[in-house]
Protein backbone atom coordinates (compact mmCIF):
# COMPACT_ATOMS: atom_id res chain seq x y z
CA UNK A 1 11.60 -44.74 27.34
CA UNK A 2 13.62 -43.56 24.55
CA UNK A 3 15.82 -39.56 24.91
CA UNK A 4 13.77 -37.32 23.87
CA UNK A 5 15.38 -35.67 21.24
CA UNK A 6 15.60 -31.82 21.10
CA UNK A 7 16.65 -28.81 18.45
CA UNK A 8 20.06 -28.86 20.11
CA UNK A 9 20.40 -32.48 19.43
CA UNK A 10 19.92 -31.94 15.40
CA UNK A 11 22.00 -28.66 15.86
CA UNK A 12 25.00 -30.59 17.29
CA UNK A 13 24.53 -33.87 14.79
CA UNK A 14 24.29 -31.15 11.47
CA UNK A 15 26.71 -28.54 12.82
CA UNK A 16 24.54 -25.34 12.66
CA UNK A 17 23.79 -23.46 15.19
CA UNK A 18 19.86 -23.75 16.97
CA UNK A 19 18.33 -20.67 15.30
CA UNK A 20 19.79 -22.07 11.65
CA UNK A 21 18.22 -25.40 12.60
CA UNK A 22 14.83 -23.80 13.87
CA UNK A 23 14.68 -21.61 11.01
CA UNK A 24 15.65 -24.42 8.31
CA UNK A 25 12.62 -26.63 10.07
CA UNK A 26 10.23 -24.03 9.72
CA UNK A 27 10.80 -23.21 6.08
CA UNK A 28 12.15 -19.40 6.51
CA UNK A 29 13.40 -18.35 3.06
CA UNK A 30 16.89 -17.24 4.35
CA UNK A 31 17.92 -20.66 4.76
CA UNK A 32 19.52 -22.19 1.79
CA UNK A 33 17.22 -25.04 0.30
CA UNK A 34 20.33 -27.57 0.22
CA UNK A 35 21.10 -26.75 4.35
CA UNK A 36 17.42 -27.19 4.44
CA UNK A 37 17.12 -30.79 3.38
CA UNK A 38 20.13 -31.93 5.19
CA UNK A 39 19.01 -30.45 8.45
CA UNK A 40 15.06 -31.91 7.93
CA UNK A 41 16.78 -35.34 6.58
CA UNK A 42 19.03 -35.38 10.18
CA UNK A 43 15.94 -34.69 12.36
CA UNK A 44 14.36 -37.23 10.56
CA UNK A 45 16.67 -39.87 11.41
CA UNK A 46 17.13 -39.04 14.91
CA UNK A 47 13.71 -39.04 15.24
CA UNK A 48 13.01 -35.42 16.11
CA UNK A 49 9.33 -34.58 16.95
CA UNK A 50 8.69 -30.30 17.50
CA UNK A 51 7.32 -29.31 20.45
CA UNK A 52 3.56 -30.50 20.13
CA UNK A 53 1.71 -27.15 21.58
CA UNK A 54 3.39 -24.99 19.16
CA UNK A 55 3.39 -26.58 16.20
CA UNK A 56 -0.13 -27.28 16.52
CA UNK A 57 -0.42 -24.11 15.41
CA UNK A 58 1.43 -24.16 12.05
CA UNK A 59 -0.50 -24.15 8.97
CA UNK A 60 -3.75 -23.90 11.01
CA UNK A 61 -6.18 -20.91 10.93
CA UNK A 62 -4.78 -18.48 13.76
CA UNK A 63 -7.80 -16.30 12.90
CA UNK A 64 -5.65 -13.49 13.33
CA UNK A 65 -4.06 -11.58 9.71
CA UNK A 66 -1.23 -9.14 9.35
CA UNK A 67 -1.49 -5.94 8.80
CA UNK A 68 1.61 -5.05 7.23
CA UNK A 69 3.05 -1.26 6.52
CA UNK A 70 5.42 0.62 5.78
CA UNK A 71 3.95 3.55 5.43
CA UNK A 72 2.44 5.49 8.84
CA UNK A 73 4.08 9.10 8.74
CA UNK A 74 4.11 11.96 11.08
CA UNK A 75 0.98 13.19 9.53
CA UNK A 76 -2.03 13.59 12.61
CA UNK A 77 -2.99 9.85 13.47
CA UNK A 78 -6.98 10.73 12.23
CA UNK A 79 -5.36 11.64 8.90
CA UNK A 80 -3.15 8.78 8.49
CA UNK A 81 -3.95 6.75 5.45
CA UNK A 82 -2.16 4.00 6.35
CA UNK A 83 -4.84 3.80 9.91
CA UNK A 84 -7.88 4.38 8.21
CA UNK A 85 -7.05 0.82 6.25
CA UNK A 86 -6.58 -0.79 9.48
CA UNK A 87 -9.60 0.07 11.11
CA UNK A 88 -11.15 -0.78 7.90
CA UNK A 89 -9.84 -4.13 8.27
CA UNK A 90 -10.37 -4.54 11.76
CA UNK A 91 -14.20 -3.77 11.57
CA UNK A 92 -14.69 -6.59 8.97
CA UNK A 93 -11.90 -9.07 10.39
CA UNK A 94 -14.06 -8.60 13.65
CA UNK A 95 -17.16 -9.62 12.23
CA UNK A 96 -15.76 -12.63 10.94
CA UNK A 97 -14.52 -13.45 14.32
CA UNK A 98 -10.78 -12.88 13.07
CA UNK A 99 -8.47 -10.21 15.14
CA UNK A 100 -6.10 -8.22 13.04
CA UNK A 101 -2.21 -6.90 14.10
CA UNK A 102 -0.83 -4.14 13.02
CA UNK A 103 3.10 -4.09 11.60
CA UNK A 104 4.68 -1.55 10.96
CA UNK A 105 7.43 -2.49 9.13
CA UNK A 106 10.72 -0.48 9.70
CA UNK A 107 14.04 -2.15 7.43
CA UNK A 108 16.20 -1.16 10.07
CA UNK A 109 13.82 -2.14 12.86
CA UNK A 110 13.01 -5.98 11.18
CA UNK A 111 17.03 -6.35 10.01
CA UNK A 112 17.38 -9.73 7.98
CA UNK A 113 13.35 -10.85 8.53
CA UNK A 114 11.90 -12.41 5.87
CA UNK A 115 8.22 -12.09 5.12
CA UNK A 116 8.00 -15.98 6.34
CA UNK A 117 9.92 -15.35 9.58
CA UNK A 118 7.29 -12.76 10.54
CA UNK A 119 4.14 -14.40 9.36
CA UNK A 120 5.63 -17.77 11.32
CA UNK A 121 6.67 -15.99 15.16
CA UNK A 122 3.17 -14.22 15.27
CA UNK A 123 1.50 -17.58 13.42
CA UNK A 124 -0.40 -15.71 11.29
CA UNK A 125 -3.16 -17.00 8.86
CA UNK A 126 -2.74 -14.36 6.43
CA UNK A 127 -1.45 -10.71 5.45
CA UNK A 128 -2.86 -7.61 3.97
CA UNK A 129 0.45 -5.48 3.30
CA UNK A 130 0.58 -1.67 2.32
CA UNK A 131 3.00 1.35 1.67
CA UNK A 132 5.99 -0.77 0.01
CA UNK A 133 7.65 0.15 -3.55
CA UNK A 134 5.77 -2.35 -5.85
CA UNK A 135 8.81 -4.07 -6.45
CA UNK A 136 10.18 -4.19 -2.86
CA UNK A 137 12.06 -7.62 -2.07
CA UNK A 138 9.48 -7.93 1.06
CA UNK A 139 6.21 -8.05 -1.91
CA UNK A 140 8.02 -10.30 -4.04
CA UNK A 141 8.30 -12.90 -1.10
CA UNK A 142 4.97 -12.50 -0.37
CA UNK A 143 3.74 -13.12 -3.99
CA UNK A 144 5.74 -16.29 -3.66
CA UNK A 145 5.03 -17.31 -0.52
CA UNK A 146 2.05 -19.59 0.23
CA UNK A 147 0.25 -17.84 2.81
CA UNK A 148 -2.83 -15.52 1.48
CA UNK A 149 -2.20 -11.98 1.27
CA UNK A 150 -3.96 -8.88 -0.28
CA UNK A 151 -1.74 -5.91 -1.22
CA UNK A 152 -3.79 -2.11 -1.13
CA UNK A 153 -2.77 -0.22 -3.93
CA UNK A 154 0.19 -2.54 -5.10
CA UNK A 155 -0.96 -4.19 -8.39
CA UNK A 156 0.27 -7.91 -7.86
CA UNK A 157 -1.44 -11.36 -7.75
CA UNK A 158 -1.86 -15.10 -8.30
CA UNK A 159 -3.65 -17.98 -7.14
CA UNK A 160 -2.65 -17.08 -3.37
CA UNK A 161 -2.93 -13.40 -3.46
CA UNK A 162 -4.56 -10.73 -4.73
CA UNK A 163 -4.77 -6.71 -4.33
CA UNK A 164 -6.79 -3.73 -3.93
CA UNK A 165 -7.01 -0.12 -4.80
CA UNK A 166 -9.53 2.85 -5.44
CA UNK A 167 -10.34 2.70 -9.32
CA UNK A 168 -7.79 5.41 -10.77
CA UNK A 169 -9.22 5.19 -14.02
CA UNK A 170 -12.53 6.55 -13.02
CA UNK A 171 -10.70 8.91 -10.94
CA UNK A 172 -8.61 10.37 -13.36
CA UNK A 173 -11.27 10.39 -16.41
CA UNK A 174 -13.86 12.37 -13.31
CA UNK A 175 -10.88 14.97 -12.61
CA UNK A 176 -10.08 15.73 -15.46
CA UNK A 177 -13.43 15.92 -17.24
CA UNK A 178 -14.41 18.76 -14.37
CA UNK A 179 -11.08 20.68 -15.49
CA UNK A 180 -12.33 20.59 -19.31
CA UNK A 181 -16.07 21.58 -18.25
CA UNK A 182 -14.87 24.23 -15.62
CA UNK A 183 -12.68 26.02 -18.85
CA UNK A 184 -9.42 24.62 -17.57
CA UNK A 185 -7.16 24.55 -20.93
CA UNK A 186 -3.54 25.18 -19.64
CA UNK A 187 -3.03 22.57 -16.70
CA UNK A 188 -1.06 20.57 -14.57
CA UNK A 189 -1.15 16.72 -13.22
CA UNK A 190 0.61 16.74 -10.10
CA UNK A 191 2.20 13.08 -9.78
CA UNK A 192 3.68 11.08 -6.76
CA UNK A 193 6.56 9.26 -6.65
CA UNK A 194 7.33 6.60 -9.57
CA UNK A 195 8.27 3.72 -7.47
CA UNK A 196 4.81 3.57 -6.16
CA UNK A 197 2.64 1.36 -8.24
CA UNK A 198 -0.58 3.73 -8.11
CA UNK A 199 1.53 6.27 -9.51
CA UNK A 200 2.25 4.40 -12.79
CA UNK A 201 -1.51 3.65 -13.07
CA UNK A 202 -2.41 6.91 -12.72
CA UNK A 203 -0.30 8.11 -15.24
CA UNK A 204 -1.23 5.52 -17.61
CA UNK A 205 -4.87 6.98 -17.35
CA UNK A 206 -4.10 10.60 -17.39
CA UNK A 207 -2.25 10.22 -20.24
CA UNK A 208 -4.72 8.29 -22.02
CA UNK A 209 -7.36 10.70 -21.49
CA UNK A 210 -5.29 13.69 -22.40
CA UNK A 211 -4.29 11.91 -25.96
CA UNK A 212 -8.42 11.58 -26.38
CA UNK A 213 -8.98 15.08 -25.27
CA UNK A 214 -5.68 16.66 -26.58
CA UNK A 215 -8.32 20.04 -28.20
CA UNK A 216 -9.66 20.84 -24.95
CA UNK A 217 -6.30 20.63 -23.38
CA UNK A 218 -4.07 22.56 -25.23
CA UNK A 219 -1.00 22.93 -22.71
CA UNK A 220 -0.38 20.38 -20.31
CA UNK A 221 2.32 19.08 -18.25
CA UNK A 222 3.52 16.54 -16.15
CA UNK A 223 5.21 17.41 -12.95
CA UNK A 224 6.24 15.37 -9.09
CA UNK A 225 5.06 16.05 -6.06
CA UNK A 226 6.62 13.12 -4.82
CA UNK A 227 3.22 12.29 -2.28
CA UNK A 228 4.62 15.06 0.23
CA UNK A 229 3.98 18.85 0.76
CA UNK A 230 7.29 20.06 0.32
CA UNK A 231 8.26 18.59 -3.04
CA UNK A 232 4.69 19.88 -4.55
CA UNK A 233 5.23 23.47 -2.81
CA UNK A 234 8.62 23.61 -4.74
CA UNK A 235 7.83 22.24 -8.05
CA UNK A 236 4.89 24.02 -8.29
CA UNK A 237 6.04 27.36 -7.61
CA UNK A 238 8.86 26.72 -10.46
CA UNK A 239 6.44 25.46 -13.11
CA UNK A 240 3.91 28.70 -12.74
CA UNK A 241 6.87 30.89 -12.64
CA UNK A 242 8.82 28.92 -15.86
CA UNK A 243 4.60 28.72 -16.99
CA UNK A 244 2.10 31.83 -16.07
CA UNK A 245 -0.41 30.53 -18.30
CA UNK A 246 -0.66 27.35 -16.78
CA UNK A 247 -4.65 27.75 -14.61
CA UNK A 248 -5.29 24.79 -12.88
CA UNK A 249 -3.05 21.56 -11.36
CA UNK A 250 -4.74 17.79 -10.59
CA UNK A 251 -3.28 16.53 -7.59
CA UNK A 252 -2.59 12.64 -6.82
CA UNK A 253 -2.55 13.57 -3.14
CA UNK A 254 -4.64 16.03 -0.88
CA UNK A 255 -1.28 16.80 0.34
CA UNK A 256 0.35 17.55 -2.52
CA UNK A 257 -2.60 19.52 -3.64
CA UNK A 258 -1.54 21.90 0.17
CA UNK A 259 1.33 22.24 -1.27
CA UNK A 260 0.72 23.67 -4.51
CA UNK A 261 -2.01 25.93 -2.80
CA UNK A 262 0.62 27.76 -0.81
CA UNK A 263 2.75 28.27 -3.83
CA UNK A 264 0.28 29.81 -5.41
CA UNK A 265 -0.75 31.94 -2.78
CA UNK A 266 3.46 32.71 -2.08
CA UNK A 267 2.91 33.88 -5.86
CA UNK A 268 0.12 36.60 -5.29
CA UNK A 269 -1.96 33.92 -7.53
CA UNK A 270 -5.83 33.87 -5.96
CA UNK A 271 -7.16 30.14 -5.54
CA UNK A 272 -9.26 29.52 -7.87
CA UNK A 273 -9.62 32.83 -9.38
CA UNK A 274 -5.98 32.55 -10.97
CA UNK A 275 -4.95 28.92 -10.97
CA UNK A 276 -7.62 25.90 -9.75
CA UNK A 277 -6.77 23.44 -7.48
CA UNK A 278 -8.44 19.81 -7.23
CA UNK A 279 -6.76 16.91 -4.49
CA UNK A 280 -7.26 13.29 -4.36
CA UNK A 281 -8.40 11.65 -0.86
CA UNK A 282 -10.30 13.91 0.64
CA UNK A 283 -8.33 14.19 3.99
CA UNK A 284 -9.95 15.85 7.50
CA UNK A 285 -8.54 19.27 6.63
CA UNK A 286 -9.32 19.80 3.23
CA UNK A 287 -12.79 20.87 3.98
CA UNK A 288 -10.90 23.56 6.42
CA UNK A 289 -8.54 24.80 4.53
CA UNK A 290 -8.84 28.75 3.04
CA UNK A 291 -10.35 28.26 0.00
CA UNK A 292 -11.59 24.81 0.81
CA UNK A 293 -10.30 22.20 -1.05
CA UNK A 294 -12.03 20.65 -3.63
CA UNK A 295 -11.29 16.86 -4.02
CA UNK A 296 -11.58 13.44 -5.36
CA UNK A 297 -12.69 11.29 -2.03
CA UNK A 298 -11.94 7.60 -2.09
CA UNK A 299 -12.75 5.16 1.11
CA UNK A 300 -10.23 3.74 2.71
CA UNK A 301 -12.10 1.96 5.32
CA UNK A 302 -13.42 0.25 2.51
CA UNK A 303 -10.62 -0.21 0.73
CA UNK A 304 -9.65 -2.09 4.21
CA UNK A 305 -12.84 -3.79 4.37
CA UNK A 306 -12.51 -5.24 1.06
CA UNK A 307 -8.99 -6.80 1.90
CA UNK A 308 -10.08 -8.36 4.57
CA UNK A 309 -12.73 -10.18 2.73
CA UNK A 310 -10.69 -10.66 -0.32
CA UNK A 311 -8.10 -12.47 2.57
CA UNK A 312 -11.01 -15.10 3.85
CA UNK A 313 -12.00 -15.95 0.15
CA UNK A 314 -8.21 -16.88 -0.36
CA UNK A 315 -8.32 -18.74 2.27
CA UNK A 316 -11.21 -21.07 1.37
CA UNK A 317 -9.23 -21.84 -1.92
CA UNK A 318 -11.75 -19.46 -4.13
CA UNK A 319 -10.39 -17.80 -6.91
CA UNK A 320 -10.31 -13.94 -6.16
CA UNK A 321 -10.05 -10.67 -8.65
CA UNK A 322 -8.73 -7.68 -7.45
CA UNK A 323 -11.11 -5.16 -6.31
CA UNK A 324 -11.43 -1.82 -7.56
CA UNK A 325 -13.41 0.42 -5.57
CA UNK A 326 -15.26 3.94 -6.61
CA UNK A 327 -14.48 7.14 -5.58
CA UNK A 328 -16.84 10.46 -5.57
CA UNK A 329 -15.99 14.04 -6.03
CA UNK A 330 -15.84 16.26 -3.66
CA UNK A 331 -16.78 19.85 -4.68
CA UNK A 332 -15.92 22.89 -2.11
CA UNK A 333 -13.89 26.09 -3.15
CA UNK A 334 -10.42 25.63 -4.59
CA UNK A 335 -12.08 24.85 -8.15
């Protein structure tokens, strides 16, 4: 019986070292395609054969996905956007008999990964990812990768992948309609940050809707919260003090919408007497918050959900659309 030829055999033979030779036979994108084929051509010849056991479970169905994120905070755990997804995709992954691991994706903590390497050491059969820049390096390999994957709130897709989100549109047109009907002519939409995809779509809508409803909305501007507390407090507190007349602010964020409350309050200006105040989320506290807030409220459990069947219908091979899901107002105090 013949040597059994091992990893450290093609290693020595090519010149690279073992983890360049296991990477370049399991296709991780930071191997150059050229070192690739010479390393796959070697094994070849030397008749290399990968460990059986673990290969057996490449390019099978693991049932387990990815849940991928960058995006858990210091925000209360209950409260965390980013969890309520994942138990929304565990509930339905479970039910389909598929398990679901969370990742929480730190640059500094995953130095060099690819999206392959990670999908390939946990032999994954798919990936929902969440919380990245649209344009983030780590989305655009998964786009181009083969393995199906769902993106929440990240507008990208193609015949392996596909993505989905609350319906902003609606959103936007049911926000600002209650501003218009509620006597609201000076106001404020309250945006987060740019490099989030969400945030161009909602400013795609608000702006379309304003342009349609320019009479009943006489003064309004356009200001960043950034998605966080501090940024909105701040911003806010300059724009009524630059802008007394402005009466009532549309917040992208529950938290942002905090934020602008205690600016107003910091400005002797009564909630909603003086200025209204209307979120987007509908997080645990609003409803306790002094006035409560009044909100937008989408579902991120099914938001979660609806990746994780979006995932097993890419799976199959079936051609998937993304998924747009409602979302219901709220009404309490703060408007």
């Amino acid at each position: 019986m013949g040597k059994i030829v091992t990893i450290k055999d093609v290693a020595k033979a090519t010149g690279f070292s073992v983890t360049t030779v296991s990477r370049a036979l399991n296709d991780f994108d930071d191997v150059k395609i050229a070192t690739k084929e010479l390393i796959k051509r070697t094994a070849q010849q030397m008749g290399y054969s990968p460990n059986i056991l673990a290969k057996g479970l490449v390019g099978q169905d693991t049932k387990t996905f990815g849940f991928i994120t960058a995006n858990f905070s210091a925000t209360t755990l209950m409260d965390n956007f980013s969890f309520k997804l994942y138990m929304g995709c565990l509930q339905v992954a479970n039910e389909s008999g598929y398990e679901v691991v969370l990742i929480h994706y730190s640059a500094k903590l995953y130095q060099g990964k690819t999206f392959a390497q990670i999908i390939n050491e946990r032999n994954l059969s798919g990936a929902i990812i969440q919380g990245f820049d649209s344009d983030d390096p780590f989305c655009n390999a998964a786009l181009e990768s083969a393995i199906p994957t769902v993106f929440i709130d990240i507008g990208r897709q193609n015949k392996t992948s596909s993505y989905v989100m609350s319906d902003i549109a609606q959103a936007a047109k049911t926000g600002l309609q209650l501003l218009i009907d509620r006597n609201y002519t000076h106001c404020c939409f309250m945006r987060g940050s740019l490099d989030a995809y969400v945030t161009r779509v909602w400013l795609e809508e608000v702006e379309k809707f304003v342009k349609k409803h320019r009479l009943d909305l006489p003064e309004f501007e356009i200001i960043s919260g950034e998605y966080n507390q501090e940024s909105a407090y701040s911003n806010a507190l300059q724009l009524m003090q630059q802008q007394p007349r402005i009466n009532a602010f549309f917040c992208a964020s529950d938290v942002m919408a905090i934020g602008v409350m205690k600016a107003a309050d910091d400005l002797g200006r009564q909630v909603p007497k003086s200025v209204a105040v209307l979120g987007f989320d509908n997080i645990a506290v609003a409803e306790y918050l002094s006035p409560a807030l009044s909100t937008i409220m989408q579902y991120p459990d099914k938001i979660g959900g609806g990746a994780v069947s979006q995932l097993l219908a890419l799976q199959r091979g079936e051609t998937v659309l993304p998924l747009l899901l409602n979302t219901d107002l709220v009404m309490r105090d703060s408007v």
